[in-house]
PDB file of N, CA and C in Angstrom:
ATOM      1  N   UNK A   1     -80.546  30.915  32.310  1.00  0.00           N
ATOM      2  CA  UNK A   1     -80.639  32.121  33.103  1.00  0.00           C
ATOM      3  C   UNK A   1     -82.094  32.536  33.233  1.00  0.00           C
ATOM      4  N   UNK A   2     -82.702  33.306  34.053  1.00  0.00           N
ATOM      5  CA  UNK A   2     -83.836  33.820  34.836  1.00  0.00           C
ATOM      6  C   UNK A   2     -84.120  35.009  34.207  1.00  0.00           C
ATOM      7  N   UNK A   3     -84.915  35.623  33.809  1.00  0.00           N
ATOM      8  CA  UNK A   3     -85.136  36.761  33.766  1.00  0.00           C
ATOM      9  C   UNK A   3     -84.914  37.944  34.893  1.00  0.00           C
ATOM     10  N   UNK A   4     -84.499  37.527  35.782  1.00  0.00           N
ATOM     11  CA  UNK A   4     -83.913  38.630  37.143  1.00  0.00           C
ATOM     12  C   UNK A   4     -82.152  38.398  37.049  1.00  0.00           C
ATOM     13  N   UNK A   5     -82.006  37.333  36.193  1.00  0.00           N
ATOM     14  CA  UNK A   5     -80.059  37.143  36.606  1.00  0.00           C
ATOM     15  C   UNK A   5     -80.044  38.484  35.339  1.00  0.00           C
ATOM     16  N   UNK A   6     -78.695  39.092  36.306  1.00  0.00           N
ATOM     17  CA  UNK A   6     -77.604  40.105  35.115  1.00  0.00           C
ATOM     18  C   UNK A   6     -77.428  39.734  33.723  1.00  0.00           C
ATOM     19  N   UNK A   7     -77.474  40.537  32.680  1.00  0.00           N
ATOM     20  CA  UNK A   7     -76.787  39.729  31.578  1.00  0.00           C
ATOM     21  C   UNK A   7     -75.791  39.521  31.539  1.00  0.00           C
ATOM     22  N   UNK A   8     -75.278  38.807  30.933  1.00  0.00           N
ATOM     23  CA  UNK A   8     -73.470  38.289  30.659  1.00  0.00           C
ATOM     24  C   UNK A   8     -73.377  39.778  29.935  1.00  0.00           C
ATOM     25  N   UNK A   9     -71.687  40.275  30.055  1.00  0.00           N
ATOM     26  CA  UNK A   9     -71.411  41.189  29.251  1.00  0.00           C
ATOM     27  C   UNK A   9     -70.087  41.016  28.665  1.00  0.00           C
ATOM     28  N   UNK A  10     -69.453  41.720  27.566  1.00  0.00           N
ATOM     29  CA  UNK A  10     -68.949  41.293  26.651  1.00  0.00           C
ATOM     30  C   UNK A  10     -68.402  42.505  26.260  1.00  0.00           C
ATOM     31  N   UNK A  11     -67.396  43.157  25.945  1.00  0.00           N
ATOM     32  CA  UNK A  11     -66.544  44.365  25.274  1.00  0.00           C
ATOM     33  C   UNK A  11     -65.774  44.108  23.802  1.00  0.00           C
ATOM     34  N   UNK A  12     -65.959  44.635  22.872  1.00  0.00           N
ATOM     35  CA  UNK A  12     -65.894  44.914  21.566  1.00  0.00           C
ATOM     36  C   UNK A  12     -64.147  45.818  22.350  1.00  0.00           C
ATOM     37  N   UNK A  13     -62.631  45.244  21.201  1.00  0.00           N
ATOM     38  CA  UNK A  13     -61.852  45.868  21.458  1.00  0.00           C
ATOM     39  C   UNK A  13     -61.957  47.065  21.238  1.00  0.00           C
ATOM     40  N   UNK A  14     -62.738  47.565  20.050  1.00  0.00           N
ATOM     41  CA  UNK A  14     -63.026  49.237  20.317  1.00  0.00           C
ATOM     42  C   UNK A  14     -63.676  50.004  21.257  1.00  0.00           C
ATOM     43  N   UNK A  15     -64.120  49.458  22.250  1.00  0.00           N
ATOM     44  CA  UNK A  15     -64.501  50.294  23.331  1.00  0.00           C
ATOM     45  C   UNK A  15     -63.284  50.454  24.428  1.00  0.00           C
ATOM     46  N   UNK A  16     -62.425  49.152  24.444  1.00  0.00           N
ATOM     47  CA  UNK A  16     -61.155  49.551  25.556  1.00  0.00           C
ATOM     48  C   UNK A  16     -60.756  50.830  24.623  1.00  0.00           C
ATOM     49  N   UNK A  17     -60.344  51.032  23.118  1.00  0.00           N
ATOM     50  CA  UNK A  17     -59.363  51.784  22.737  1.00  0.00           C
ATOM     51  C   UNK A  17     -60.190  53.483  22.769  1.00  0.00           C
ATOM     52  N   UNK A  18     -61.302  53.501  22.739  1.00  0.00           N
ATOM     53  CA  UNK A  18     -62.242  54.486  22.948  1.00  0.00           C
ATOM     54  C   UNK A  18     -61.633  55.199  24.584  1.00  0.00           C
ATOM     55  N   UNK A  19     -62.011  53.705  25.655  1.00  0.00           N
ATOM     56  CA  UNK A  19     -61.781  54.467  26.810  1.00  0.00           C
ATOM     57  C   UNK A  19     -60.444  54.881  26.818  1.00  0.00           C
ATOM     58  N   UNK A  20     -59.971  53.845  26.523  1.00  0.00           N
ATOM     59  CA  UNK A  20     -58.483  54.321  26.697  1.00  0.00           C
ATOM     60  C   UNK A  20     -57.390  55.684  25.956  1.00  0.00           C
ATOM     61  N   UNK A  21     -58.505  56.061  24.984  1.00  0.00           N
ATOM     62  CA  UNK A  21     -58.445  57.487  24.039  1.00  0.00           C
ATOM     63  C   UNK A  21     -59.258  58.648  25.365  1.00  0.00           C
ATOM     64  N   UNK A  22     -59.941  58.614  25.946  1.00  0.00           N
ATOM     65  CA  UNK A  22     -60.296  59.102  26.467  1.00  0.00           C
ATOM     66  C   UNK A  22     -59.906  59.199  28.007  1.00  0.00           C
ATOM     67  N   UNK A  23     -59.170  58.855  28.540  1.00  0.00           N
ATOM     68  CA  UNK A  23     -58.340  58.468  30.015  1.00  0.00           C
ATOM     69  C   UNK A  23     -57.104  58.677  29.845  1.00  0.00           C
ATOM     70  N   UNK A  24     -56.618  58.869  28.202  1.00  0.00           N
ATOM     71  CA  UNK A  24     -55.178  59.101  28.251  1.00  0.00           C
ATOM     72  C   UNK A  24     -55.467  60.975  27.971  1.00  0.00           C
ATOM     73  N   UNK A  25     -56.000  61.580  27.192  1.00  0.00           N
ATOM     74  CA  UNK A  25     -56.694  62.541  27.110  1.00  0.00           C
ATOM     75  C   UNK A  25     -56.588  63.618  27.966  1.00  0.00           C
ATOM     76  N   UNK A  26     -57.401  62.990  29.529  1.00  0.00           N
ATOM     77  CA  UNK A  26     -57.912  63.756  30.464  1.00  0.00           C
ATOM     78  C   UNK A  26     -56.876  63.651  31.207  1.00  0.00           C
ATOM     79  N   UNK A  27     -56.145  62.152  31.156  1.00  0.00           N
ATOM     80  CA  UNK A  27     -54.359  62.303  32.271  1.00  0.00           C
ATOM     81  C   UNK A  27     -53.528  63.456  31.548  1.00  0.00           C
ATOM     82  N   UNK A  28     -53.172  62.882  30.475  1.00  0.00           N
ATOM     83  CA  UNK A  28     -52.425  63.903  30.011  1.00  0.00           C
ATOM     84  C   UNK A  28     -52.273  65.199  29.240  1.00  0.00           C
ATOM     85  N   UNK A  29     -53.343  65.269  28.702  1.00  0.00           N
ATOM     86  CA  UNK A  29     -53.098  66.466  27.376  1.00  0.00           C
ATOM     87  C   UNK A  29     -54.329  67.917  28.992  1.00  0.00           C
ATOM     88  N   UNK A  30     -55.350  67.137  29.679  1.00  0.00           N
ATOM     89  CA  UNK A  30     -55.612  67.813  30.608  1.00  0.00           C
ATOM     90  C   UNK A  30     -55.030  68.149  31.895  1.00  0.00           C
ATOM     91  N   UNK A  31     -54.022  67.292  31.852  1.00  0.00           N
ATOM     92  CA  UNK A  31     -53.351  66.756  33.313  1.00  0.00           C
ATOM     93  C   UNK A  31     -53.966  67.148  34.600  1.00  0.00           C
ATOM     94  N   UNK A  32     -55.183  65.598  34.161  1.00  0.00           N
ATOM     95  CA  UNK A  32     -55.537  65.471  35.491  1.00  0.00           C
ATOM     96  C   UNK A  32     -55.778  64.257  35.764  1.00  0.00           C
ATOM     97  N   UNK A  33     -54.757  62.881  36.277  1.00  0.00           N
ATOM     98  CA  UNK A  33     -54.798  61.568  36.116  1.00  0.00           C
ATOM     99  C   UNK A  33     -56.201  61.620  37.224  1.00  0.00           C
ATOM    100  N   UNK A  34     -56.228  62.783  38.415  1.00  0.00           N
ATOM    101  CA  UNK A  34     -57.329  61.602  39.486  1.00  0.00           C
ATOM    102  C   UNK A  34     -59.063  61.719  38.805  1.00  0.00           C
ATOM    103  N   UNK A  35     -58.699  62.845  37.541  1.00  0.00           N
ATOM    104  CA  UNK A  35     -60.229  62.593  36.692  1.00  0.00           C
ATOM    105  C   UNK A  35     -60.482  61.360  36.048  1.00  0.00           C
ATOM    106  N   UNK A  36     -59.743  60.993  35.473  1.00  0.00           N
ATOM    107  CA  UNK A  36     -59.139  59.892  34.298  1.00  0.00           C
ATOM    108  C   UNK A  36     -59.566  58.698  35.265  1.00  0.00           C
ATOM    109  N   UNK A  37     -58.927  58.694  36.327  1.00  0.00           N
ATOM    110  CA  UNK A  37     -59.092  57.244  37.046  1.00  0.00           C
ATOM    111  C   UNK A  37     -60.733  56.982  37.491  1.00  0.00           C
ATOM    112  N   UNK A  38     -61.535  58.544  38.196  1.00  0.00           N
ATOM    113  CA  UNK A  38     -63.029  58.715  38.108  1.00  0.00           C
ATOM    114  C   UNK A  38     -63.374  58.362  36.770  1.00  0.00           C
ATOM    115  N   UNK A  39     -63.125  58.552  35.774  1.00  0.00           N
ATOM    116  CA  UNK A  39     -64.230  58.331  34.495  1.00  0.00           C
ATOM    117  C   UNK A  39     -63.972  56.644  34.742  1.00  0.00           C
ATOM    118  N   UNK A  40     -63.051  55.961  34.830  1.00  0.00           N
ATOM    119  CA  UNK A  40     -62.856  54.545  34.777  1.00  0.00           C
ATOM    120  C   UNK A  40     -63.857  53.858  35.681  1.00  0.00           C
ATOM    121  N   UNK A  41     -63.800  54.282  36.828  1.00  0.00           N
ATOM    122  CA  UNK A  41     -64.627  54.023  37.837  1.00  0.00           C
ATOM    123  C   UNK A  41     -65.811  54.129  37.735  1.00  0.00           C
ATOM    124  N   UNK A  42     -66.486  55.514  37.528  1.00  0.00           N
ATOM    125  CA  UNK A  42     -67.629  55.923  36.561  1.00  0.00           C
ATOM    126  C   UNK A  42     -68.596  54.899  35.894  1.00  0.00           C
ATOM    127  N   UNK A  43     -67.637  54.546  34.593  1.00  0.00           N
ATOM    128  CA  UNK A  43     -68.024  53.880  33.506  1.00  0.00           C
ATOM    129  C   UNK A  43     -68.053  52.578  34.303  1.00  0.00           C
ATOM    130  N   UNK A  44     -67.138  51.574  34.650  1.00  0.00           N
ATOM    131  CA  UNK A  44     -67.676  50.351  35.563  1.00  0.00           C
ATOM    132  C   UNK A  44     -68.661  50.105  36.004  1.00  0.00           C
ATOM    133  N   UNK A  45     -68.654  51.138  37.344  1.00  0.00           N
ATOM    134  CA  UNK A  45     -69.766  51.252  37.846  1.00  0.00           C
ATOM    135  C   UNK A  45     -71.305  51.759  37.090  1.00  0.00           C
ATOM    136  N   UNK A  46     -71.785  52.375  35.996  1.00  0.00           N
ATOM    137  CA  UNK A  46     -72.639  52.472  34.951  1.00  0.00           C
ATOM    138  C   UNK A  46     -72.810  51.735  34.404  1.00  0.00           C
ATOM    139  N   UNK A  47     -71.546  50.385  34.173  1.00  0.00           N
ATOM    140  CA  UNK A  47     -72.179  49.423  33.137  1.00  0.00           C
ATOM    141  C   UNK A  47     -72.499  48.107  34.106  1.00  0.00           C
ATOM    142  N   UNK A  48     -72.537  48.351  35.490  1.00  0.00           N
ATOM    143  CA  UNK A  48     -72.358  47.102  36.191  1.00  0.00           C
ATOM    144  C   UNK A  48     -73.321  47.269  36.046  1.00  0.00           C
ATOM    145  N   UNK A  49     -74.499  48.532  36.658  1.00  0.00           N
ATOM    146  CA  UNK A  49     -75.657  48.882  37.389  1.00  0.00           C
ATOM    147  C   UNK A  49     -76.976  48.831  35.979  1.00  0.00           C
ATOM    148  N   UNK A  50     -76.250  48.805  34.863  1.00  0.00           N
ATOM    149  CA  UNK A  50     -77.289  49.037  33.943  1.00  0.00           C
ATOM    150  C   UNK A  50     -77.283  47.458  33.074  1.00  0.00           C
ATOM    151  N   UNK A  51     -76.137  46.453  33.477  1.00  0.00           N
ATOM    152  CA  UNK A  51     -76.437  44.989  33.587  1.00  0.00           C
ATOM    153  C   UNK A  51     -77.134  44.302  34.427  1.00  0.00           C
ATOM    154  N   UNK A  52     -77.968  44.701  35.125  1.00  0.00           N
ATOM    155  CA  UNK A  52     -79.018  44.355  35.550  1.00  0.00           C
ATOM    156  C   UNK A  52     -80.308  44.519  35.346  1.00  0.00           C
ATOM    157  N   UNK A  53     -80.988  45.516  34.221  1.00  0.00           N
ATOM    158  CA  UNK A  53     -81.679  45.198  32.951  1.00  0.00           C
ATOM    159  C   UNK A  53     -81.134  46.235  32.128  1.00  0.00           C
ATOM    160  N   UNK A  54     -80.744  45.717  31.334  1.00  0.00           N
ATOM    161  CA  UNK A  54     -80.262  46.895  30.252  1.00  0.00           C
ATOM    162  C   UNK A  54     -81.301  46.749  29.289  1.00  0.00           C
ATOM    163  N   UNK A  55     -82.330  45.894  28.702  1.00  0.00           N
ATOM    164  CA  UNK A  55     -83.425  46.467  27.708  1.00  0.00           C
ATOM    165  C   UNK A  55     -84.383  46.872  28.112  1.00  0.00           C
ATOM    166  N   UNK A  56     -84.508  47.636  29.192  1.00  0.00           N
ATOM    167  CA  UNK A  56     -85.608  48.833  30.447  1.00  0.00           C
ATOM    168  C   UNK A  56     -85.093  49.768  29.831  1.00  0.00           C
ATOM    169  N   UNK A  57     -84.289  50.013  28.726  1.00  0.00           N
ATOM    170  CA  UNK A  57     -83.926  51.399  28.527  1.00  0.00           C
ATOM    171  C   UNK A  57     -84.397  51.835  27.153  1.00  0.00           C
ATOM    172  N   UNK A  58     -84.908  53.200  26.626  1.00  0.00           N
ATOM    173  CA  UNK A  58     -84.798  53.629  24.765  1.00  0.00           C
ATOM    174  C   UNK A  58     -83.600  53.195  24.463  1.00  0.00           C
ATOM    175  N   UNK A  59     -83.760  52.619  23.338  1.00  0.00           N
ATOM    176  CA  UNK A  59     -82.587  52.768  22.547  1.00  0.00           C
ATOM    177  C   UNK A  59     -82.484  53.990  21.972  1.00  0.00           C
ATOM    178  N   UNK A  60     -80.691  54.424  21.656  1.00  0.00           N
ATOM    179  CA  UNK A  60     -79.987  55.379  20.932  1.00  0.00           C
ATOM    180  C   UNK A  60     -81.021  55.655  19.333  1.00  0.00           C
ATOM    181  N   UNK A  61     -81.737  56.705  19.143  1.00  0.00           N
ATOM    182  CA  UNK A  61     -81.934  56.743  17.845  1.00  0.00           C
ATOM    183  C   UNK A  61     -80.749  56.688  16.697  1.00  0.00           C
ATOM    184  N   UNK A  62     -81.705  56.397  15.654  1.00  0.00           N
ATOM    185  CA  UNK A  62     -80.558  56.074  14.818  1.00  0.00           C
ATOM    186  C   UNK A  62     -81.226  55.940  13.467  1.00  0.00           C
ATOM    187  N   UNK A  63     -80.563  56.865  12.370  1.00  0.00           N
ATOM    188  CA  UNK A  63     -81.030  56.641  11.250  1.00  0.00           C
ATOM    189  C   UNK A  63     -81.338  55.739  10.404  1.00  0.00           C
ATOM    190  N   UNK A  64     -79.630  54.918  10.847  1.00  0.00           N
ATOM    191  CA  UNK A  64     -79.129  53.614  10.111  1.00  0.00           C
ATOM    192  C   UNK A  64     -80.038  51.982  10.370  1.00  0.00           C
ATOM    193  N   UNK A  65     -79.969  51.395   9.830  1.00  0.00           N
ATOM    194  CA  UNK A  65     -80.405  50.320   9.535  1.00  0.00           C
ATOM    195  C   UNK A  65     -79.913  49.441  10.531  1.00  0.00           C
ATOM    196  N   UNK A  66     -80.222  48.533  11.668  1.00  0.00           N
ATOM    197  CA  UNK A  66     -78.967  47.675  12.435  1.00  0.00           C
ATOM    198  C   UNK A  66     -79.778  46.362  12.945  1.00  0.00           C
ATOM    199  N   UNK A  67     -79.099  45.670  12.831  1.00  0.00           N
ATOM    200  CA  UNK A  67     -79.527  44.107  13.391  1.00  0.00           C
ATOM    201  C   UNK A  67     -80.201  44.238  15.085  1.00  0.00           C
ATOM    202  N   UNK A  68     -79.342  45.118  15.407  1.00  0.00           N
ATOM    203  CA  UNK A  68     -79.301  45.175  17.162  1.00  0.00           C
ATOM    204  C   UNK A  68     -79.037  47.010  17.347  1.00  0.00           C
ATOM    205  N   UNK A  69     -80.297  47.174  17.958  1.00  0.00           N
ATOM    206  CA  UNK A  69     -80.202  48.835  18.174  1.00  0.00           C
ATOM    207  C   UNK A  69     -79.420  49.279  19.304  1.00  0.00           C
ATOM    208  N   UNK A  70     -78.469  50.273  19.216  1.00  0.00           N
ATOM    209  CA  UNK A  70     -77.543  51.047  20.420  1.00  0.00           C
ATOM    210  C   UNK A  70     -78.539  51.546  21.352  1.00  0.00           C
ATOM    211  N   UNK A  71     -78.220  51.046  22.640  1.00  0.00           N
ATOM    212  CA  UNK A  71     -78.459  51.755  23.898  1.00  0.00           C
ATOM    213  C   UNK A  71     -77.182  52.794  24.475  1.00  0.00           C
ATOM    214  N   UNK A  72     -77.741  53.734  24.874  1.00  0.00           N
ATOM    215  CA  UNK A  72     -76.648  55.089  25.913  1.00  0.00           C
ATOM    216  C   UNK A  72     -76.596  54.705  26.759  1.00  0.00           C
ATOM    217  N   UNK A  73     -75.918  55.126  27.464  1.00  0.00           N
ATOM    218  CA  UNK A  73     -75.162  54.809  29.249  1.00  0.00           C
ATOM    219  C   UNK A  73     -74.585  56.311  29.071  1.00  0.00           C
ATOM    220  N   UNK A  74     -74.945  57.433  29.987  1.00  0.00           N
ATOM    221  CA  UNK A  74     -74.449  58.555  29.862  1.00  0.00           C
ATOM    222  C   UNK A  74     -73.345  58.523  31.455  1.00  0.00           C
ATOM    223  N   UNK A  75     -72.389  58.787  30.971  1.00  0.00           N
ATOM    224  CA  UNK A  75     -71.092  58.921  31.929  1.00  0.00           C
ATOM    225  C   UNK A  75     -70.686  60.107  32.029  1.00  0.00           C
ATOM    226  N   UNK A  76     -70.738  61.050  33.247  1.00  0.00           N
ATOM    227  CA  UNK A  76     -70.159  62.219  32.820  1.00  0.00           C
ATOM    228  C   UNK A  76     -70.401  62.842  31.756  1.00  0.00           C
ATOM    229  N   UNK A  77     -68.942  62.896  30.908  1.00  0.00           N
ATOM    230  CA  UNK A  77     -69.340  63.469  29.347  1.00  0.00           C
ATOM    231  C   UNK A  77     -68.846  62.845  28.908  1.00  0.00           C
ATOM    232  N   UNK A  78     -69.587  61.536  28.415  1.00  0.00           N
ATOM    233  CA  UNK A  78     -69.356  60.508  27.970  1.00  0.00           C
ATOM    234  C   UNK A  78     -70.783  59.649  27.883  1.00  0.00           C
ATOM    235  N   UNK A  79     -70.859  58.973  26.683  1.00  0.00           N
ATOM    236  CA  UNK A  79     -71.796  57.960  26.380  1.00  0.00           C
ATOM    237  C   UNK A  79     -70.966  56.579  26.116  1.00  0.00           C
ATOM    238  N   UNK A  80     -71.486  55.214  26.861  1.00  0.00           N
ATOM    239  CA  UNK A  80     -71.461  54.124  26.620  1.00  0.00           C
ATOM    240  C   UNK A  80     -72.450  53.693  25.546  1.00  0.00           C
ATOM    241  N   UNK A  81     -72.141  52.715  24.596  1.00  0.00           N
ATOM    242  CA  UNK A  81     -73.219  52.389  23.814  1.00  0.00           C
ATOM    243  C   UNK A  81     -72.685  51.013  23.960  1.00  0.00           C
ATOM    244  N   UNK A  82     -74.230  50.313  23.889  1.00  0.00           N
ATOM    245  CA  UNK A  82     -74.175  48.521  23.829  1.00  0.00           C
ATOM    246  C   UNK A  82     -75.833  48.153  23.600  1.00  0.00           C
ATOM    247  N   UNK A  83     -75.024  46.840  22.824  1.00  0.00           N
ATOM    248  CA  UNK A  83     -76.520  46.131  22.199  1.00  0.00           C
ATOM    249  C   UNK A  83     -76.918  45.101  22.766  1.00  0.00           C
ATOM    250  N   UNK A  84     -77.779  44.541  22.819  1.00  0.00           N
ATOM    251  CA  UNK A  84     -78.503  42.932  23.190  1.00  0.00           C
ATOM    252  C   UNK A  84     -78.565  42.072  22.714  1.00  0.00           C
ATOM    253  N   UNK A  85     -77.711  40.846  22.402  1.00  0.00           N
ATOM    254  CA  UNK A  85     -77.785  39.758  21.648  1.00  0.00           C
ATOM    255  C   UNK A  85     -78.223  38.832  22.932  1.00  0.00           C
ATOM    256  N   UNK A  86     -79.019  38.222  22.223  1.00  0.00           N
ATOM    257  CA  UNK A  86     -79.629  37.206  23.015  1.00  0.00           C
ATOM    258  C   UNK A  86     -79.623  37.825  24.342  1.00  0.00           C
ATOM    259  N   UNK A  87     -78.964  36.798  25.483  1.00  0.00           N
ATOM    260  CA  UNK A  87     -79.004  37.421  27.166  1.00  0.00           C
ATOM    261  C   UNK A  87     -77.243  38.257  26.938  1.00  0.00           C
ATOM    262  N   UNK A  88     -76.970  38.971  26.095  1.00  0.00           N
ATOM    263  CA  UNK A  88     -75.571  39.351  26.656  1.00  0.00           C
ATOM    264  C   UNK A  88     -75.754  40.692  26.006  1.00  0.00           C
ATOM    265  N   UNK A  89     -74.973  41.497  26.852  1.00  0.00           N
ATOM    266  CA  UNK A  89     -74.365  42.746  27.075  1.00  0.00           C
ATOM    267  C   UNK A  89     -73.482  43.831  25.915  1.00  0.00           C
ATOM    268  N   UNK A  90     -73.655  43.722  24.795  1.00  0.00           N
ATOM    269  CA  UNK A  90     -71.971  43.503  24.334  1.00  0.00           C
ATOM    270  C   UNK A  90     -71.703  45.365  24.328  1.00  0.00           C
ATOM    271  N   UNK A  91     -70.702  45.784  24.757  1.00  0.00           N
ATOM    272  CA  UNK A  91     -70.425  47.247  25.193  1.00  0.00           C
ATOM    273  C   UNK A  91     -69.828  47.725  23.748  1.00  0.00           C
ATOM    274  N   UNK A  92     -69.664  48.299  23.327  1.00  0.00           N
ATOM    275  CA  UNK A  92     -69.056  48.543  21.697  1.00  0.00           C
ATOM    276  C   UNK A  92     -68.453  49.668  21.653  1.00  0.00           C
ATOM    277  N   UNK A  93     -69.103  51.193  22.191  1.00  0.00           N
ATOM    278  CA  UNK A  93     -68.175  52.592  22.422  1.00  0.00           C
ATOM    279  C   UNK A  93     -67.888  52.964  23.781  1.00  0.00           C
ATOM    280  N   UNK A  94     -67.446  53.982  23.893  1.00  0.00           N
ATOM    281  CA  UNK A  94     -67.496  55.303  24.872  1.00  0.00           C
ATOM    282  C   UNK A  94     -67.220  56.387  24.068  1.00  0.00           C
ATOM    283  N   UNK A  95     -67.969  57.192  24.141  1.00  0.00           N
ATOM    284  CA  UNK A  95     -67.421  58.578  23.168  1.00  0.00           C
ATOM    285  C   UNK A  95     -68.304  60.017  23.690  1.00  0.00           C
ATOM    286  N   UNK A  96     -67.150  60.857  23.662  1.00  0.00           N
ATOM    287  CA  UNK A  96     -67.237  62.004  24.114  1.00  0.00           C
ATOM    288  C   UNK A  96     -68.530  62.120  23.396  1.00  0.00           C
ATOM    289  N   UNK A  97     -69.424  63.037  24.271  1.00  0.00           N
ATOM    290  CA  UNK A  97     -70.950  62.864  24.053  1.00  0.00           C
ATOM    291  C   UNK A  97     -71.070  64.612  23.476  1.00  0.00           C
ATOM    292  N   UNK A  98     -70.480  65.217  23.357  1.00  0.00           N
ATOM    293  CA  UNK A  98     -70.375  66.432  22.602  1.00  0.00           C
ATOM    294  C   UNK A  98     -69.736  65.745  20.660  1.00  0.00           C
ATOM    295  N   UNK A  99     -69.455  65.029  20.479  1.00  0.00           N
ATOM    296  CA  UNK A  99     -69.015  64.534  19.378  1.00  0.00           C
ATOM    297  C   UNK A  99     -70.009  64.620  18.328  1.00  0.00           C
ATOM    298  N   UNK A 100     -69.774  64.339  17.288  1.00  0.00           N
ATOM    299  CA  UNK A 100     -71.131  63.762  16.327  1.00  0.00           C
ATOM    300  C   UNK A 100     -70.804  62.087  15.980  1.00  0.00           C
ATOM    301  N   UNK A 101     -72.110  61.983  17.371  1.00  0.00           N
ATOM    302  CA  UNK A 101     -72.365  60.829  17.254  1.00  0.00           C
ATOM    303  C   UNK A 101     -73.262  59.717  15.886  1.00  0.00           C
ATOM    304  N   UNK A 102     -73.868  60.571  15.760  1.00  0.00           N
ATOM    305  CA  UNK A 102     -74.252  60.121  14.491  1.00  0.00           C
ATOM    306  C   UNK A 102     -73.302  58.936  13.222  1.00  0.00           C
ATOM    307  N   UNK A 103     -72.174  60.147  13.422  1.00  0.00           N
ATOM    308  CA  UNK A 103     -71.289  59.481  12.361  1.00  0.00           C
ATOM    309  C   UNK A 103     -70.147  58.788  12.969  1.00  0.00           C
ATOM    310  N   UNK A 104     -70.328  58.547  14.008  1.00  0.00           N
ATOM    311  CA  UNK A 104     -69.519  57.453  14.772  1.00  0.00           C
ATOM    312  C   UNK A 104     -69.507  55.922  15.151  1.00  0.00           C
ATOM    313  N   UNK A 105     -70.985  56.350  14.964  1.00  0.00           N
ATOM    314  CA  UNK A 105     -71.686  54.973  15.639  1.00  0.00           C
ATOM    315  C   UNK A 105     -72.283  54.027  14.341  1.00  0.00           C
TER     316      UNK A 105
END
């Protein structure tokens, strides 16, 4: 790969169960499915657009110690976090960005 190709990207099952904590949430306990289906869309579209350089960005501070530092993707009210291994993508959260992230991540 080129330094201009996309990175490959890659999802950690805890980020489907994140979104999917968060889309079931806003359908139901807010009842409002056509928000729910926007955050989906949202988030796609944020992680397509930020696979095309995603290490142009700060990384997420962070107290902790880590092999591979968290990058944000701010969605709405919502943060994506994903790291850089080699040329790939790998997406790991979504989490309500009012949370304490700290102790989540």
């Amino acid at each position: 790969m080129t330094g201009d190709a996309p990175y490959d990207v890659t999802y950690l099952p805890l980020f489907y169960e994140d979104l999917a904590d968060a889309v079931d949430y806003i359908a139901r306990r807010l009842q409002n499915p056509q928000a729910a289906d926007r955050l989906i869309t949202a988030v796609e579209a944020a992680i397509a657009e930020r696979q095309k350089s995603p290490a142009g960005y700060q990384p997420h501070p962070s107290t902790r110690a880590r092999p591979y530092p968290y990058y944000p993707i701010r969605v709405k009210n919502y943060v994506v976090f994903y790291v850089l291994i080699d040329h790939v993508m790998e997406v790991r959260r979504c989490l309500y960005a009012r949370r304490d992230l700290p102790t989540l991540l």
